[in-house]
N, C-alpha and C. Protein backbone atom coordinates (compact mmCIF):
# COMPACT_ATOMS: atom_id res chain seq x y z
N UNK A 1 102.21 147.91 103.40
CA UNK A 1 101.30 149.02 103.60
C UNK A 1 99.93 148.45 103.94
N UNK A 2 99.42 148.79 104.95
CA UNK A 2 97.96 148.35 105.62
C UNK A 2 96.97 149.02 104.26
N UNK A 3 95.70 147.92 104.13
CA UNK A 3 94.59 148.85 103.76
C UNK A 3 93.70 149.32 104.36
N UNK A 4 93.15 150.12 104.15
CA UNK A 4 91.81 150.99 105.01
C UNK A 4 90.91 149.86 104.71
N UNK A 5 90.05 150.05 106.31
CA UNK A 5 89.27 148.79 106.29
C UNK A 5 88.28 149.43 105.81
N UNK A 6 87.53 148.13 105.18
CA UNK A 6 86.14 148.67 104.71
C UNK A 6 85.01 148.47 105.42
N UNK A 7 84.35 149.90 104.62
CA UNK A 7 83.76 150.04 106.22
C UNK A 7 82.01 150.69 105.32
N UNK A 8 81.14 150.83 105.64
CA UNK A 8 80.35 151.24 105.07
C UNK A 8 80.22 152.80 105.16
N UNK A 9 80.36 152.92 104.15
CA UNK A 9 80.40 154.89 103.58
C UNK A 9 79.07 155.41 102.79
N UNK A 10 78.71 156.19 103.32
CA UNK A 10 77.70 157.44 102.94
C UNK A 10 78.04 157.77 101.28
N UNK A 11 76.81 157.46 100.74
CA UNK A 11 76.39 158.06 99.54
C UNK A 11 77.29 159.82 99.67
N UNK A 12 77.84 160.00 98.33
CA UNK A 12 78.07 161.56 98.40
C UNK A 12 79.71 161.86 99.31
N UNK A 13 80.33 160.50 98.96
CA UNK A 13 81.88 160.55 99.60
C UNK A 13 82.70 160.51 98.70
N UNK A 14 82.57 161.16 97.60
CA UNK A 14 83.71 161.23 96.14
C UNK A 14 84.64 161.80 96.50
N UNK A 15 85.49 161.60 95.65
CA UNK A 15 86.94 162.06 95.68
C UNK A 15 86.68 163.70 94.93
N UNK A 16 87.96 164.04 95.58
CA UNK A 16 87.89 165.80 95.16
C UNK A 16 89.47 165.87 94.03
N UNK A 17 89.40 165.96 92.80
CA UNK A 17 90.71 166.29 92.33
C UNK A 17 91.51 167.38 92.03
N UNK A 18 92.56 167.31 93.02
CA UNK A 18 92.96 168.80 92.70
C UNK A 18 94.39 169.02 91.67
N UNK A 19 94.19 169.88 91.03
CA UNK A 19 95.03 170.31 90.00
C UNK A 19 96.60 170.37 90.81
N UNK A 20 96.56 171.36 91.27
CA UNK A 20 97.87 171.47 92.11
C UNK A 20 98.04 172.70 91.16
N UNK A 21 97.44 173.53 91.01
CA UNK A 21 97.76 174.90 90.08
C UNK A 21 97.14 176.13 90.49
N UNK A 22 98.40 176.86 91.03
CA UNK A 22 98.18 178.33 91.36
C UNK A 22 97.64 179.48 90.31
N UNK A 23 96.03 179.94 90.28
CA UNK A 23 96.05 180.82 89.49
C UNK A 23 96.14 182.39 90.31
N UNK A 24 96.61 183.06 89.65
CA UNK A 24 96.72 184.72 90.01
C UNK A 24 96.88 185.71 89.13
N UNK A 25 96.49 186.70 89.41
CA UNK A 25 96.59 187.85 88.43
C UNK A 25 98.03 188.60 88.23
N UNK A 26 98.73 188.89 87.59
CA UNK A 26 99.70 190.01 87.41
C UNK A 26 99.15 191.30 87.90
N UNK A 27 99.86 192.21 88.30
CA UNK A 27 99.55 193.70 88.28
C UNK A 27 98.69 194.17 87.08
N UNK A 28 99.07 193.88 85.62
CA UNK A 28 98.56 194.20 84.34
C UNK A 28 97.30 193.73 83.95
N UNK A 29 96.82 192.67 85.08
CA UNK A 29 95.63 192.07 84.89
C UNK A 29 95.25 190.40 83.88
N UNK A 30 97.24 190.30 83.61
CA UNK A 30 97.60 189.10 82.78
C UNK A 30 97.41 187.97 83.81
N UNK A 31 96.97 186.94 83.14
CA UNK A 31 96.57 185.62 84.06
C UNK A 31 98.18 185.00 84.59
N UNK A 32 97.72 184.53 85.81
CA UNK A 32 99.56 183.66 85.79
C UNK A 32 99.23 182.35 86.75
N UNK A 33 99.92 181.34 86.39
CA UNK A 33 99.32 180.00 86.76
C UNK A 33 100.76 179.32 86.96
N UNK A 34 100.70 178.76 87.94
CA UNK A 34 101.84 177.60 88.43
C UNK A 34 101.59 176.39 88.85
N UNK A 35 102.42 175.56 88.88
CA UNK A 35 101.85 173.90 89.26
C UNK A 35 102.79 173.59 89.92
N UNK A 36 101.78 173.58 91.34
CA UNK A 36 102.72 172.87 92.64
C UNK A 36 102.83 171.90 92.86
N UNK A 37 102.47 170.78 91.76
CA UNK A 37 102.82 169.51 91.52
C UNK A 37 102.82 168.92 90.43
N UNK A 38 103.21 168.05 90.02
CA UNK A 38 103.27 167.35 88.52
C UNK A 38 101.89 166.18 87.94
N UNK A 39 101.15 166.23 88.94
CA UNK A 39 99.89 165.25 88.10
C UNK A 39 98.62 166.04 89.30
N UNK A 40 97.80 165.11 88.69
CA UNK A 40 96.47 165.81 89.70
C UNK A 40 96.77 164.46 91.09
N UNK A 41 96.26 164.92 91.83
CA UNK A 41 96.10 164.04 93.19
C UNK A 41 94.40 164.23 93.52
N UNK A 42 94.33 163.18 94.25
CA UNK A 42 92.86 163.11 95.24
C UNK A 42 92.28 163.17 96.28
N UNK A 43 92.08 163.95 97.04
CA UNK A 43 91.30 164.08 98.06
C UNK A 43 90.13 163.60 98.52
N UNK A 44 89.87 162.72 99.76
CA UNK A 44 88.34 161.89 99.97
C UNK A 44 88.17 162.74 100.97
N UNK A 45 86.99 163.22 101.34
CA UNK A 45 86.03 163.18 102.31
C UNK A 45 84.95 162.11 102.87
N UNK A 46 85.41 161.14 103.32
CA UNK A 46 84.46 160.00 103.50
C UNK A 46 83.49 160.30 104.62
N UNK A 47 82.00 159.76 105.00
CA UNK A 47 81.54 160.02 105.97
C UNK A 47 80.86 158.86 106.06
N UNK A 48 81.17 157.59 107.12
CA UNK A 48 81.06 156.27 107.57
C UNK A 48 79.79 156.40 108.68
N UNK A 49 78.73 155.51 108.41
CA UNK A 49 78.16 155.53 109.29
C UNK A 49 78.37 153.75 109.95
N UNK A 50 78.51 154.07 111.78
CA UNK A 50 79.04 152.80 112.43
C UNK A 50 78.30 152.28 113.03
N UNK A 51 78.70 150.95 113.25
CA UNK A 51 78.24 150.43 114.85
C UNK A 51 79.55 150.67 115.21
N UNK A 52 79.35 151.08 116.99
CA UNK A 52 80.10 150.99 117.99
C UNK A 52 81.48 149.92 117.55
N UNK A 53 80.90 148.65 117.41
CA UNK A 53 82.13 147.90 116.74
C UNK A 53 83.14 148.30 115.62
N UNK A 54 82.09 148.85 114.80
CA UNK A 54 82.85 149.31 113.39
C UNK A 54 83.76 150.75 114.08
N UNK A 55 83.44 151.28 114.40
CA UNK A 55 83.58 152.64 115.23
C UNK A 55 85.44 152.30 116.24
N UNK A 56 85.30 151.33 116.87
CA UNK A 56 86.88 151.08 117.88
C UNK A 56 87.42 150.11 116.38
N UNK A 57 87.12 149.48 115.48
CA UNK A 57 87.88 149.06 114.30
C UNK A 57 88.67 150.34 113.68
N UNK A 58 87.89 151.28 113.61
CA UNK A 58 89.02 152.35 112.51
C UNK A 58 89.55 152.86 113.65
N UNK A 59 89.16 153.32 114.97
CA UNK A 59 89.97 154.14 115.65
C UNK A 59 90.92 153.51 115.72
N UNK A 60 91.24 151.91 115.96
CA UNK A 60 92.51 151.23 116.17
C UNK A 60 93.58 151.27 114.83
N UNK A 61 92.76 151.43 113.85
CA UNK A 61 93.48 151.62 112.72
C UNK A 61 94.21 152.81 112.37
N UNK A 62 93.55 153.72 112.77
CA UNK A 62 94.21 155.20 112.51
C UNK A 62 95.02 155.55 113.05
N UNK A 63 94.97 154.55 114.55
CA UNK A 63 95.77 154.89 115.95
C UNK A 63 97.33 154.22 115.62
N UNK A 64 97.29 152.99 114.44
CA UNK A 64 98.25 152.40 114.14
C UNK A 64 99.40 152.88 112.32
N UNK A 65 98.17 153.62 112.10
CA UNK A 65 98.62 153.94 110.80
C UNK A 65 98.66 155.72 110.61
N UNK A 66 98.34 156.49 111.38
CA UNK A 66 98.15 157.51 111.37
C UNK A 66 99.46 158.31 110.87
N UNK A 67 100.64 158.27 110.88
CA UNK A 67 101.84 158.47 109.60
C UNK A 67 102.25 157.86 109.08
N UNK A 68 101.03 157.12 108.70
CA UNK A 68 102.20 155.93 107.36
C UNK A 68 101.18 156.00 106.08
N UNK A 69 101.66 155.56 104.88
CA UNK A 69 100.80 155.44 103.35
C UNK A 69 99.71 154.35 103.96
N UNK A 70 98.55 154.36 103.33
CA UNK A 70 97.36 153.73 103.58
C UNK A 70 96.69 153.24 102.08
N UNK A 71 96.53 152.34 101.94
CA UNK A 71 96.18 151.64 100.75
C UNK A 71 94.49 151.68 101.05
N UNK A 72 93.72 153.10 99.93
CA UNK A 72 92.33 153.11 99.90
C UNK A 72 91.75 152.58 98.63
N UNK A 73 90.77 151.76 98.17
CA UNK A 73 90.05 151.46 97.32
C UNK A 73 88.47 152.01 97.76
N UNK A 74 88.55 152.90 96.72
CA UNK A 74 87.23 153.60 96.20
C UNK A 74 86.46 152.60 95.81
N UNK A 75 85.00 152.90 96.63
CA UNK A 75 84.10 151.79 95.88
C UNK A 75 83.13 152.37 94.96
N UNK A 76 83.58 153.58 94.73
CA UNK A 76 82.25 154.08 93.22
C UNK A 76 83.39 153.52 92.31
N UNK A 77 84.62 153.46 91.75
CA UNK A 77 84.94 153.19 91.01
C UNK A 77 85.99 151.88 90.98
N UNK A 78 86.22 151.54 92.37
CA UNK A 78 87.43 149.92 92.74
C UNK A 78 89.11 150.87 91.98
N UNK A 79 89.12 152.10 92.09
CA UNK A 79 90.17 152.30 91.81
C UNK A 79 90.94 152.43 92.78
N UNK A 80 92.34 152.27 93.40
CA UNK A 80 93.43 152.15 94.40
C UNK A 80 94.11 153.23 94.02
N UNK A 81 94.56 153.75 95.78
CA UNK A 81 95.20 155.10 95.67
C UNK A 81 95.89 154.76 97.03
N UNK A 82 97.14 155.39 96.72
CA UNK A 82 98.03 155.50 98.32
C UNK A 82 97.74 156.60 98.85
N UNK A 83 97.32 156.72 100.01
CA UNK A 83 96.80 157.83 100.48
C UNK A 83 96.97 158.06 102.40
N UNK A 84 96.82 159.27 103.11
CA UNK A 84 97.62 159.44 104.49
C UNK A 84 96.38 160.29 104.81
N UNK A 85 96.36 159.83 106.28
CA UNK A 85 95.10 160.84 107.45
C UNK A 85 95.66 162.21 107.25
N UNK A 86 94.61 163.08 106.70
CA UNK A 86 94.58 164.46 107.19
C UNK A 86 94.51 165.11 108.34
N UNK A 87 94.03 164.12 109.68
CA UNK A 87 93.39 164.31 111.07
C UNK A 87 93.14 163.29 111.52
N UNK A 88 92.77 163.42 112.40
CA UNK A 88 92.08 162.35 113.11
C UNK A 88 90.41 162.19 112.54
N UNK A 89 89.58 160.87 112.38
CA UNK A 89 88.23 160.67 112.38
C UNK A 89 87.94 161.29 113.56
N UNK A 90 86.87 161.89 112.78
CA UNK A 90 85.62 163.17 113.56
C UNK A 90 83.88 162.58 113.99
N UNK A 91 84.00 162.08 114.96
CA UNK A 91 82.56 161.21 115.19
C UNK A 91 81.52 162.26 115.86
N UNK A 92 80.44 161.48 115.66
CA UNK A 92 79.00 162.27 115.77
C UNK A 92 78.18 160.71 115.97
N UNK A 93 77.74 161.06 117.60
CA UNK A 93 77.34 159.78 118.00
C UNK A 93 75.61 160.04 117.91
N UNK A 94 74.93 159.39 117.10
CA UNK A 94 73.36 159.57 116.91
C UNK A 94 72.94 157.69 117.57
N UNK A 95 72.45 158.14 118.82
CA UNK A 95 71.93 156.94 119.36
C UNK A 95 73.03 155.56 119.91
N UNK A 96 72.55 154.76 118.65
CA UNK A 96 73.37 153.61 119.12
C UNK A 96 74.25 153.45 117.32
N UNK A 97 74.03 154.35 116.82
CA UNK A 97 75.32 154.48 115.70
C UNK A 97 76.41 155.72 116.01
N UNK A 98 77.46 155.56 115.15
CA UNK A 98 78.73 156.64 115.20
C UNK A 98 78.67 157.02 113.49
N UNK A 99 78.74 158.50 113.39
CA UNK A 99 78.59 158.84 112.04
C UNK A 99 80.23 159.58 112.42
N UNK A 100 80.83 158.59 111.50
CA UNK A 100 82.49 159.50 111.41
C UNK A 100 82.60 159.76 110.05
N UNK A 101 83.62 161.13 110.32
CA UNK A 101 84.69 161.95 108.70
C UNK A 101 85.76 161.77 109.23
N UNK A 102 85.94 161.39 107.64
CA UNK A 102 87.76 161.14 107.43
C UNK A 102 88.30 161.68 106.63
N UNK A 103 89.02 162.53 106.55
CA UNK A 103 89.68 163.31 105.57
C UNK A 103 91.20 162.17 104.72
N UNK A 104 91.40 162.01 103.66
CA UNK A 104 92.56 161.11 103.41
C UNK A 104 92.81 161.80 102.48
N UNK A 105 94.27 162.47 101.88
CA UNK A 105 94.52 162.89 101.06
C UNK A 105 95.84 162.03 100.35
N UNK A 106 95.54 161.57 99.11
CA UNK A 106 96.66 161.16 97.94
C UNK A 106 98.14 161.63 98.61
N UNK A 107 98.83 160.54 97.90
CA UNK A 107 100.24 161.13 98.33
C UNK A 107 100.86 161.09 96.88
């Protein structure tokens, strides 16, 4: 399994954890809750700011890994997660940098 290269990421790129739990109301107004999965998982929103170089590095990467598990290490905490592209990286070219989002969600 490839790892996601590291790449320099924007302050304010935490992970999102989601429960995996349906809440809804009954008709009676009784709470009702289900779990569409068995542990919590994680969701990143990363937002990389590039050089041009750094910029054709992930596109080649995504271009090669884009359905397969991706080995991410979080650097607020160095914790490792297997995790798969939600999309394609979304760039926003300011000058002579590339500000890309990456959506990666836990598997």
């Amino acid at each position: 399994m490839a790892a996601y290269p590291s790449l320099p990421t924007v302050l304010g790129s935490d992970p999102v954890i989601e429960s995996g739990i349906t809440v809804r109301r009954a008709t009676n107004g009784a709470l009702k809750l289900r779990a569409d999965q068995p542990v919590d998982k994680a969701s990143f929103g990363l937002t990389h700011r590039l050089t041009p170089a750094e910029w054709t590095t992930l596109q080649a990467f995504y271009a090669a890994n884009k359905w397969l598990n991706v080995d991410y290490t979080y650097p607020g905490s160095n914790a490792a997660y297997t995790v798969r592209f939600a999309g394609a990286p979304q760039p926003r070219y300011l000058g002579g940098a590339v500000e890309v989002r990456v959506t990666l969600l836990e598997v």
